[in-house]
Protein backbone atom coordinates (compact mmCIF):
# COMPACT_ATOMS: atom_id res chain seq x y z
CA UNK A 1 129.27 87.01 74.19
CA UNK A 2 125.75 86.23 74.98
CA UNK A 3 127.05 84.40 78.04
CA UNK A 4 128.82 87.37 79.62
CA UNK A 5 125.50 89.62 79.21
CA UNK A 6 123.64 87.34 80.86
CA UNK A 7 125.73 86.90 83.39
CA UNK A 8 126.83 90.69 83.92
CA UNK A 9 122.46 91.13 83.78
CA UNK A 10 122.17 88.30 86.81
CA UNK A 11 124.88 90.42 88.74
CA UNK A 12 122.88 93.91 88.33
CA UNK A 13 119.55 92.47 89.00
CA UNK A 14 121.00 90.50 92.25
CA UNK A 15 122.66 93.70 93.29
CA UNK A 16 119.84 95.79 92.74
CA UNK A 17 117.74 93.47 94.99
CA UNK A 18 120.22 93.46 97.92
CA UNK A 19 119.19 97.55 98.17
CA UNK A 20 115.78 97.12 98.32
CA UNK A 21 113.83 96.78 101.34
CA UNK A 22 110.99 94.48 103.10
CA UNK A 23 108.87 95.70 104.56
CA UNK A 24 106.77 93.71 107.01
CA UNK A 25 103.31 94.09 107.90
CA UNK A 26 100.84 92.57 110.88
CA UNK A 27 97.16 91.81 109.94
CA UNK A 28 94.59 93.01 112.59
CA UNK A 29 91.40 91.68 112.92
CA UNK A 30 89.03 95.12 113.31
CA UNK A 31 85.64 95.00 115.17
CA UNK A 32 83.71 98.32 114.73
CA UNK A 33 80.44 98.15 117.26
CA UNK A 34 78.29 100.89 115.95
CA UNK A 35 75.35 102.65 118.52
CA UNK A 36 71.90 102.26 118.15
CA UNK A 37 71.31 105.30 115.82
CA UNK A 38 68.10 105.20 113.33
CA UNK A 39 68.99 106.19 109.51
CA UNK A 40 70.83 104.95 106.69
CA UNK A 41 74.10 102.55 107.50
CA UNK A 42 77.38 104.56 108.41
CA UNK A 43 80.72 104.48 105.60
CA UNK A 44 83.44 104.12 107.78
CA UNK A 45 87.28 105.42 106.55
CA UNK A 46 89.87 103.60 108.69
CA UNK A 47 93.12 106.19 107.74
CA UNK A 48 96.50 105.81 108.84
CA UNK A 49 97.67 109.16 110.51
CA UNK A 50 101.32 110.36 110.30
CA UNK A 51 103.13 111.90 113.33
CA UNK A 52 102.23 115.39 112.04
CA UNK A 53 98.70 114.89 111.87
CA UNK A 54 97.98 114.18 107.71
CA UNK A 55 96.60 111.35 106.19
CA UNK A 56 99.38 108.97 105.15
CA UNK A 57 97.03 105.97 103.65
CA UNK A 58 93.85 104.64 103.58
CA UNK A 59 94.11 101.16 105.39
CA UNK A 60 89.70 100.20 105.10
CA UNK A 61 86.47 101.63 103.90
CA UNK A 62 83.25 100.36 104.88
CA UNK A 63 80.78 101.60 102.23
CA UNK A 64 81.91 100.95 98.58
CA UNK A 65 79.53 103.56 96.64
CA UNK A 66 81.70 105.97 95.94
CA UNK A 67 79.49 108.41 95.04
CA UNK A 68 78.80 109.23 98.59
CA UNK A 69 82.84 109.71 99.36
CA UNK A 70 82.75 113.24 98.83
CA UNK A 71 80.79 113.18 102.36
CA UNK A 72 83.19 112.03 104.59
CA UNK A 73 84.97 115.32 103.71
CA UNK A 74 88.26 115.55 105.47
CA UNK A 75 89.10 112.20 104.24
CA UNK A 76 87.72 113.03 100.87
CA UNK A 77 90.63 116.27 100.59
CA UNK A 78 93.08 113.15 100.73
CA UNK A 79 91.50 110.54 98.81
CA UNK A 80 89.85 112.58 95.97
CA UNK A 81 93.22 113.97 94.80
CA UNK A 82 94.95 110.59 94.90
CA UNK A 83 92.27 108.49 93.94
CA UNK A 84 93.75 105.17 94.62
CA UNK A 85 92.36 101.90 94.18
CA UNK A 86 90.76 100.89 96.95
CA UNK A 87 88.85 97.75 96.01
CA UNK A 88 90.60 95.34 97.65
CA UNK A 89 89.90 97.35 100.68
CA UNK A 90 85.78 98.15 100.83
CA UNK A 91 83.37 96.30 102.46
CA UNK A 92 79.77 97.24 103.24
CA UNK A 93 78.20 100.52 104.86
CA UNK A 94 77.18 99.00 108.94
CA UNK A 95 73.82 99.94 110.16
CA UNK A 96 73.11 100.90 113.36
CA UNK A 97 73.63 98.71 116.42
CA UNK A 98 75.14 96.25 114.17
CA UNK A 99 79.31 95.24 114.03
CA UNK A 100 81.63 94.10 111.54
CA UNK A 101 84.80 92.72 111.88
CA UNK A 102 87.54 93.64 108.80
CA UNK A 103 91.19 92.78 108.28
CA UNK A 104 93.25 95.73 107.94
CA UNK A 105 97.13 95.37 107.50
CA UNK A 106 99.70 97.81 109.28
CA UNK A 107 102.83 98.39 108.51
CA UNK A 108 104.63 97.49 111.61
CA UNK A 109 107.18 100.64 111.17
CA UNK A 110 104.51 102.46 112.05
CA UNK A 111 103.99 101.42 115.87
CA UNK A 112 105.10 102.98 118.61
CA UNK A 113 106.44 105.76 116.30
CA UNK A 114 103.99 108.73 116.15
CA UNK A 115 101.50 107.35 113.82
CA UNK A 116 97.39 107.57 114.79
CA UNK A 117 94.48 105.19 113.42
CA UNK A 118 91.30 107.55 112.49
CA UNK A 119 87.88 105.63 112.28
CA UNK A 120 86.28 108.51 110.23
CA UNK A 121 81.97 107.93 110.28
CA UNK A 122 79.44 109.67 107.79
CA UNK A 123 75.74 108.61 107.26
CA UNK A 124 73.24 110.44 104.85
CA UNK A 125 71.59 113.61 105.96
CA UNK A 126 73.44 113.43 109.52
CA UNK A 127 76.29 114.27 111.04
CA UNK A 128 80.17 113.12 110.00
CA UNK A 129 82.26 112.80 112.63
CA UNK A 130 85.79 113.38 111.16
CA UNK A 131 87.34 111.60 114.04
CA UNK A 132 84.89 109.00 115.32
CA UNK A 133 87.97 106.95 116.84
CA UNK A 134 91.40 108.35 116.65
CA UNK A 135 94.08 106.90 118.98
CA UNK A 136 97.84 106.32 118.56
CA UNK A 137 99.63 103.37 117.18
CA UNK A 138 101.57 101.86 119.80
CA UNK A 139 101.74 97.89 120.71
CA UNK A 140 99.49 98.50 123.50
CA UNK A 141 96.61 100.55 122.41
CA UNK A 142 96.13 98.19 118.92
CA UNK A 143 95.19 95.44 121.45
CA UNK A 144 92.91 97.36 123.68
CA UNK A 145 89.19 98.58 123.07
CA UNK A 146 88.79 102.24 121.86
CA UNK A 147 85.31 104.44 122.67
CA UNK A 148 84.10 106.16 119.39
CA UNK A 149 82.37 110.11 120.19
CA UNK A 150 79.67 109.68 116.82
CA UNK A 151 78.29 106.48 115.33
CA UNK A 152 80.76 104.36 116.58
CA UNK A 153 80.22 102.71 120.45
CA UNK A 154 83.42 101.44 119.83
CA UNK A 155 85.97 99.58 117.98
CA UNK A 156 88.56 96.57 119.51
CA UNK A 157 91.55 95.70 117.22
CA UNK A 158 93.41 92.24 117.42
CA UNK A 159 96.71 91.14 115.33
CA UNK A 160 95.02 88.54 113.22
């Protein structure tokens, strides 16, 4: 008897995993080049946008106090409700003039099929610029260089 459990428990558990879907993800290296601004360093929210304009997922943070979150207040609507972990996805705040490069991973559903990046930029007692960088996701703009309107001079993506 214990035989035919077993064996009828293989057959559900293999069937169940035939449903179930993959899916597969590219990993882009991310250069933000910030402009020569004087103040505190910048957090910077890298958000994936969906075709109708709402945050679908946080894909980087640069700043990992999160007591300042609340500042970078659009994002914060989002975030703040959800509160997801995001520690395997924080770095530190950049200071002005300065780049970083990150790793962010995209799912690759998501290209060429409405979705937006949003570079998101807050620094303490200035401005927030809710969309810094915002471009959409298509195979050709993920490779190219993108010109930032706030802290950011600009930010070049590259699959990794």
């Amino acid at each position: 008897m214990k035989i035919k459990q077993l064996l009828f428990l293989s057959i559900l558990i293999l069937g169940f995993l035939s449903f179930t879907t993959v899916t597969e993800s590219t990993k882009y290296k991310c250069m933000i080049q910030m402009t020569n601004y004087t103040g505190e360093a910048a957090y910077v929210v890298v958000s994936l946008i969906n075709p109708d304009g709402a945050y679908e997922k946080t894909l980087y943070v640069q700043g990992d106090d999160e007591e300042w979150y609340h500042d970078i207040s659009d994002w914060w609507k989002f975030y703040g409700k959800k509160r997801n972990n995001l520690d395997a996805i924080t770095g530190a705040t950049i200071a002005g003039g300065t780049r970083t490069i990150s790793v962010i991973d995209i799912d690759n559903s998501k290209i060429d099929t409405g979705y937006s990046i949003r570079f998101e930029t807050a620094v303490e007692d200035q401005e927030y610029y809710t969309k810094d960088v915002q471009f959409p996701l298509t195979s050709e703009s993920i490779k190219s260089k993108q010109e930032g309107t706030g802290f950011i001079r600009y930010v070049r993506m590259m699959p990794n």
